[in-house]
PDB file of N, CA and C in Angstrom:
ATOM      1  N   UNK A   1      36.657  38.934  49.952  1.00  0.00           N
ATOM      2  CA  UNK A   1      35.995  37.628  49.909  1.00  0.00           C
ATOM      3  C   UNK A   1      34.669  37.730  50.649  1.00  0.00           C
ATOM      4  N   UNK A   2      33.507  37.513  50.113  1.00  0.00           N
ATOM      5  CA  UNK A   2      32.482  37.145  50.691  1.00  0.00           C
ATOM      6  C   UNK A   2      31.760  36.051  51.292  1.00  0.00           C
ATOM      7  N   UNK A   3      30.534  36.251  51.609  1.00  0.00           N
ATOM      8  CA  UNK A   3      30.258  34.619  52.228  1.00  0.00           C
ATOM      9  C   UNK A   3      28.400  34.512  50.999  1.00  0.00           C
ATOM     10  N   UNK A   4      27.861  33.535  51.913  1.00  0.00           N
ATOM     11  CA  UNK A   4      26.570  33.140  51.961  1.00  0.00           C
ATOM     12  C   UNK A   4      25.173  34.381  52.291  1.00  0.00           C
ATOM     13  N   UNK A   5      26.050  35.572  53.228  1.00  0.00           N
ATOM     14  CA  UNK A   5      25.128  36.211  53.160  1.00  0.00           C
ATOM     15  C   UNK A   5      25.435  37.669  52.806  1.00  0.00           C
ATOM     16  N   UNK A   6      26.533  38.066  51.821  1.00  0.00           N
ATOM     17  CA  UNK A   6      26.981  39.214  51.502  1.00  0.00           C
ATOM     18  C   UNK A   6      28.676  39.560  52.251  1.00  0.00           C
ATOM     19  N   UNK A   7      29.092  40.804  52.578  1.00  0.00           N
ATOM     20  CA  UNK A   7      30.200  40.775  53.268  1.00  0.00           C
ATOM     21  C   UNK A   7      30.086  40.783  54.920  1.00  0.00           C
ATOM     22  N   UNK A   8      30.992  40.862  54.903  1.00  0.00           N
ATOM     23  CA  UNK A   8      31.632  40.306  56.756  1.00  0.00           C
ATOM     24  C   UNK A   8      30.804  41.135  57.536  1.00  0.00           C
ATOM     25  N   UNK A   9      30.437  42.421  57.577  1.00  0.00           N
ATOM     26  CA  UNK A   9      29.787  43.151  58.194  1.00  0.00           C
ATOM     27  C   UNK A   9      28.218  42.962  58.541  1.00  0.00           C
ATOM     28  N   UNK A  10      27.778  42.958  56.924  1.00  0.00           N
ATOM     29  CA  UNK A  10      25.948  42.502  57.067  1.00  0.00           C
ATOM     30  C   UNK A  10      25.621  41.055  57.699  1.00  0.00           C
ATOM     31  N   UNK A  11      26.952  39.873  57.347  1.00  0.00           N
ATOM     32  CA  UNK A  11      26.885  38.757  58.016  1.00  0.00           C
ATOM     33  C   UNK A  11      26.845  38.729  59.778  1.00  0.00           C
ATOM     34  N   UNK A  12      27.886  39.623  59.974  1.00  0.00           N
ATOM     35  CA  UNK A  12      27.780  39.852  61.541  1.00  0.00           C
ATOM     36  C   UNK A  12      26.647  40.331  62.065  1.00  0.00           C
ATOM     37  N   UNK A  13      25.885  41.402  61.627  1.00  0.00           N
ATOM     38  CA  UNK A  13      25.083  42.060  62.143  1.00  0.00           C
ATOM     39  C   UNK A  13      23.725  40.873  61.858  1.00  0.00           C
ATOM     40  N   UNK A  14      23.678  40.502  60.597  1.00  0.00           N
ATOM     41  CA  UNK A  14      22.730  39.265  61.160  1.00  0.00           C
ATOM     42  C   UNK A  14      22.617  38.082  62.258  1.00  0.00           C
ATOM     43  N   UNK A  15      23.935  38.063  62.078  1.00  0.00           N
ATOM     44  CA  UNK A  15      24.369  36.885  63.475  1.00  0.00           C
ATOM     45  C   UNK A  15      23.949  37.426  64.797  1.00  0.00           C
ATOM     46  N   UNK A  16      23.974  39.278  65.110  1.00  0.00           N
ATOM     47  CA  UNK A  16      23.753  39.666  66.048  1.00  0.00           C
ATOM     48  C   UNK A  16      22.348  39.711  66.056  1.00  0.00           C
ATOM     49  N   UNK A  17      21.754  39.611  65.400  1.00  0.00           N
ATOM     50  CA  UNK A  17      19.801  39.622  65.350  1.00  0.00           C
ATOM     51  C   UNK A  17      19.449  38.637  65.802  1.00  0.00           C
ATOM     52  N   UNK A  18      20.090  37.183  64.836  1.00  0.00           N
ATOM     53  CA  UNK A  18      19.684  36.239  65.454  1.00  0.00           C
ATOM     54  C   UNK A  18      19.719  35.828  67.155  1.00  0.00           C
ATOM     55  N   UNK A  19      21.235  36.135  67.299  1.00  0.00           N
ATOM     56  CA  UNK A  19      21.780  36.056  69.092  1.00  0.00           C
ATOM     57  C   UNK A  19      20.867  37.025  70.097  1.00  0.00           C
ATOM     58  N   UNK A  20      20.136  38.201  69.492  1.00  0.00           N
ATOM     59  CA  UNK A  20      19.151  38.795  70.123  1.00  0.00           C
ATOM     60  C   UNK A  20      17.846  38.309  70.374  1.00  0.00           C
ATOM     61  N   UNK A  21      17.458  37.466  69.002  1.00  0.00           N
ATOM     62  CA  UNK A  21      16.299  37.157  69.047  1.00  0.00           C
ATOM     63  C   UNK A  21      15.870  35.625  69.690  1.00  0.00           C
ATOM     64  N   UNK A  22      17.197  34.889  69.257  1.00  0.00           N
ATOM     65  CA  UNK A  22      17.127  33.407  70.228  1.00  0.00           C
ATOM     66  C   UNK A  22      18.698  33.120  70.278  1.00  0.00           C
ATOM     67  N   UNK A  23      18.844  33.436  71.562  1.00  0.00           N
ATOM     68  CA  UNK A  23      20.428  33.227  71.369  1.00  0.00           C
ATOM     69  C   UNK A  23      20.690  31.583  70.855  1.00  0.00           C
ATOM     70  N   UNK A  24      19.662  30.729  71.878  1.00  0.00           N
ATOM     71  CA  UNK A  24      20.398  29.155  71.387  1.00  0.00           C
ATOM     72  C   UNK A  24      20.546  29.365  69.865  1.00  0.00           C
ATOM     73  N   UNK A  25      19.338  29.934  68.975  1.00  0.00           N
ATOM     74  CA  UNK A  25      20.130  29.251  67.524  1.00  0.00           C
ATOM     75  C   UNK A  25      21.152  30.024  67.019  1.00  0.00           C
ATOM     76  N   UNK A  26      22.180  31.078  67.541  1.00  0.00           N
ATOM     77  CA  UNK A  26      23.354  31.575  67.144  1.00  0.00           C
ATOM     78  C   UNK A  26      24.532  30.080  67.248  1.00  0.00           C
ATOM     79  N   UNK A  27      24.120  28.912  68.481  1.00  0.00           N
ATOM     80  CA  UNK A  27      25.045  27.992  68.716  1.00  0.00           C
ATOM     81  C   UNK A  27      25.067  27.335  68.111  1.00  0.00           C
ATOM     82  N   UNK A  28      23.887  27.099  67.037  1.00  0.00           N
ATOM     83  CA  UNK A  28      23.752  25.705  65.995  1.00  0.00           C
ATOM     84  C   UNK A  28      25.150  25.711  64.698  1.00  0.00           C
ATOM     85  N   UNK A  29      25.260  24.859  64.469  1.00  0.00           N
ATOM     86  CA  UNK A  29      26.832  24.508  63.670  1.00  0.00           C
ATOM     87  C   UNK A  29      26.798  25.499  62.543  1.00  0.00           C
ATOM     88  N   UNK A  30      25.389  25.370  61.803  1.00  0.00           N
ATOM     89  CA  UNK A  30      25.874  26.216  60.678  1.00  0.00           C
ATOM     90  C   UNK A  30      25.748  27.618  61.341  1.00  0.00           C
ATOM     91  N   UNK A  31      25.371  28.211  62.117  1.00  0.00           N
ATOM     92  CA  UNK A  31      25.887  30.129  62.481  1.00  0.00           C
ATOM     93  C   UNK A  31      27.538  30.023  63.089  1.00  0.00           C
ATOM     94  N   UNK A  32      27.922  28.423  63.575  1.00  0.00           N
ATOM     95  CA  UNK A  32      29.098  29.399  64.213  1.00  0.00           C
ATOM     96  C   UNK A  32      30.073  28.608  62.943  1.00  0.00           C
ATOM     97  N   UNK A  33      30.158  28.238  62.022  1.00  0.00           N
ATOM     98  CA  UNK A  33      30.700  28.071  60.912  1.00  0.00           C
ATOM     99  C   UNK A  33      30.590  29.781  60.168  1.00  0.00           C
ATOM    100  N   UNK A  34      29.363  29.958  60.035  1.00  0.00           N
ATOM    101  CA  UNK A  34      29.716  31.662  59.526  1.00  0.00           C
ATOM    102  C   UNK A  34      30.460  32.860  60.075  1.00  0.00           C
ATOM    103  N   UNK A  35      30.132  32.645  61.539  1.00  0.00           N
ATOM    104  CA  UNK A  35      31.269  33.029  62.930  1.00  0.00           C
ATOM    105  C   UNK A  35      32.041  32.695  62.599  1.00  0.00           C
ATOM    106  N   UNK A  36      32.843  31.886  62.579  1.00  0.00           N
ATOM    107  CA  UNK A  36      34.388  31.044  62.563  1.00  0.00           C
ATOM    108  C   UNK A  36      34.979  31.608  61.313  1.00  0.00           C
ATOM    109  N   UNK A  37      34.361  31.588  60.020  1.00  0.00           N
ATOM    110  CA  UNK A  37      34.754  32.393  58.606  1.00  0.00           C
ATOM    111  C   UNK A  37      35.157  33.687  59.005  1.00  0.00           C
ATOM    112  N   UNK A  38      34.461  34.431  59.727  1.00  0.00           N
ATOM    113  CA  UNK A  38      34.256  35.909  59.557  1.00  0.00           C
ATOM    114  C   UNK A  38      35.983  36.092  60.776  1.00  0.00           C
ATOM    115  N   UNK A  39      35.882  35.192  61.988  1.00  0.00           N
ATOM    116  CA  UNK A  39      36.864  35.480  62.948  1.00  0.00           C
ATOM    117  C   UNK A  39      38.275  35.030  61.610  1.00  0.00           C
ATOM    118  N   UNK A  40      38.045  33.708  61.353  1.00  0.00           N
ATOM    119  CA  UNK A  40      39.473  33.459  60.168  1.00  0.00           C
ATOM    120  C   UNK A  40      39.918  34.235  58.940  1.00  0.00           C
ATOM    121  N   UNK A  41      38.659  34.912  58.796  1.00  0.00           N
ATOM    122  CA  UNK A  41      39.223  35.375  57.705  1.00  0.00           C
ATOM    123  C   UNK A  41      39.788  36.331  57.286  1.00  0.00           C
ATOM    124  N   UNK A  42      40.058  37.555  56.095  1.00  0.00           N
ATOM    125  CA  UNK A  42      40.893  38.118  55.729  1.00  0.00           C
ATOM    126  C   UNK A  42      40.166  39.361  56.526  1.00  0.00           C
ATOM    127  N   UNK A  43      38.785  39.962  56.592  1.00  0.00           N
ATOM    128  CA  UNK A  43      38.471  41.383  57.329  1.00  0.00           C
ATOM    129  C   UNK A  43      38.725  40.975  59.070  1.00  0.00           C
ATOM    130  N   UNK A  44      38.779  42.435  59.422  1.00  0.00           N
ATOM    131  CA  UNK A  44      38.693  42.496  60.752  1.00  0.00           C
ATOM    132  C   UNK A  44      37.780  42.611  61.016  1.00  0.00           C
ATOM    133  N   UNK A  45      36.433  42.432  62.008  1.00  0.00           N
ATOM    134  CA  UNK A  45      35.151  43.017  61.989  1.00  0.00           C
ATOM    135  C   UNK A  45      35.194  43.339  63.803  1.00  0.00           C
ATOM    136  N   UNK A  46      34.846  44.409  64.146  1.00  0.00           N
ATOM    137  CA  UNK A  46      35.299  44.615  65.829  1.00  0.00           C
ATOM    138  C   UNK A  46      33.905  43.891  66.329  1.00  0.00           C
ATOM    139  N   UNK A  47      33.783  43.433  67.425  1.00  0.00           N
ATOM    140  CA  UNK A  47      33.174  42.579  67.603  1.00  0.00           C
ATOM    141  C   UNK A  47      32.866  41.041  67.299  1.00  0.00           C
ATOM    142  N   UNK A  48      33.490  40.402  66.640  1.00  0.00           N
ATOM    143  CA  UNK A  48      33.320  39.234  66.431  1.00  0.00           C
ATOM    144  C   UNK A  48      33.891  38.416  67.493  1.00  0.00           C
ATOM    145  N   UNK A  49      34.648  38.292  67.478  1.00  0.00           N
ATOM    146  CA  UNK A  49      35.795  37.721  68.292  1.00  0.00           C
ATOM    147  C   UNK A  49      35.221  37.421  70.000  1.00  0.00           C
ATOM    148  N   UNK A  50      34.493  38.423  70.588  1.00  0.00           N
ATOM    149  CA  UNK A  50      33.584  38.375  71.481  1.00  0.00           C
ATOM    150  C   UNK A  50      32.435  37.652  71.522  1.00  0.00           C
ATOM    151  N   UNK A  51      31.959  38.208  70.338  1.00  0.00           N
ATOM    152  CA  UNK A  51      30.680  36.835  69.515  1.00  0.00           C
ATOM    153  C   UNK A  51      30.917  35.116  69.146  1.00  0.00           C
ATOM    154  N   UNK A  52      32.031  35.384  68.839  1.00  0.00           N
ATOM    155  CA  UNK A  52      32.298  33.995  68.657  1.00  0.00           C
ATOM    156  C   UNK A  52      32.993  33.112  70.032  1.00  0.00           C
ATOM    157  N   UNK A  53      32.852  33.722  70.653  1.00  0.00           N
ATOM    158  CA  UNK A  53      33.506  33.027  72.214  1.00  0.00           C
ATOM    159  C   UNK A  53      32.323  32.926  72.845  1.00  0.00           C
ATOM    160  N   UNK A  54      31.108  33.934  72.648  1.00  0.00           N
ATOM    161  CA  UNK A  54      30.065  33.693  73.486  1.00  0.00           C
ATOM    162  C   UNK A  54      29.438  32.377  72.777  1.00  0.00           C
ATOM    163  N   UNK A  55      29.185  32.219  71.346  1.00  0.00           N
ATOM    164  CA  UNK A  55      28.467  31.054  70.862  1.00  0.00           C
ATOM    165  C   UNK A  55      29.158  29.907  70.705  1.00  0.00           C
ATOM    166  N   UNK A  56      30.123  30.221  70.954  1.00  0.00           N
ATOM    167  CA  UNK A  56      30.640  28.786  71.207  1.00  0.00           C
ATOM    168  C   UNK A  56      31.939  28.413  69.448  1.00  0.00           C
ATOM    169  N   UNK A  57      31.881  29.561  69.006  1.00  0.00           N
ATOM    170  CA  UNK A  57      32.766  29.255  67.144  1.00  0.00           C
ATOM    171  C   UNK A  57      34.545  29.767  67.693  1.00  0.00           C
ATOM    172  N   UNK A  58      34.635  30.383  68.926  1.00  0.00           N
ATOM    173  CA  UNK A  58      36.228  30.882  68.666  1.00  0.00           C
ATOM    174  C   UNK A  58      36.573  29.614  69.754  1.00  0.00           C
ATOM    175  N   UNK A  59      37.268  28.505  69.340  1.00  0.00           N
ATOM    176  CA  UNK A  59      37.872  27.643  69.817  1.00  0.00           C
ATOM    177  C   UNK A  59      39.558  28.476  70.596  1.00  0.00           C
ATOM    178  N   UNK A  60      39.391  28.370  71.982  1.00  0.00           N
ATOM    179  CA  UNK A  60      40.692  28.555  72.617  1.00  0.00           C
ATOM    180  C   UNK A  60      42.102  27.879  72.882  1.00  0.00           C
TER     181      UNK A  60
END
């Protein structure tokens, strides 16, 4: 299953550009909605899960 910006991997690694380049806009709703997909969904991706706790998408 894919998303909006290809598979789980190229999505992450964009998410990580953005969080490099301005972290606030990794927190805006629509990145941690793409976060939140990638943590729920069917791939594993190592690193997310860390990512999504820092921006605020892995609800505890």
């Amino acid at each position: 299953m894919g998303n909006a910006l290809g598979d789980g991997k190229q999505t992450f690694a964009a998410l990580r550009r953005v969080e490099a380049a301005a972290p606030q806009e990794a927190r805006r709703p629509a990145l941690r909605a793409l976060t939140a997909g990638l943590l729920y969904g069917p791939t594993r991706i190592e690193g997310v899960r860390e990512f999504g706790a820092r921006t605020g998408a892995l609800v505890a």
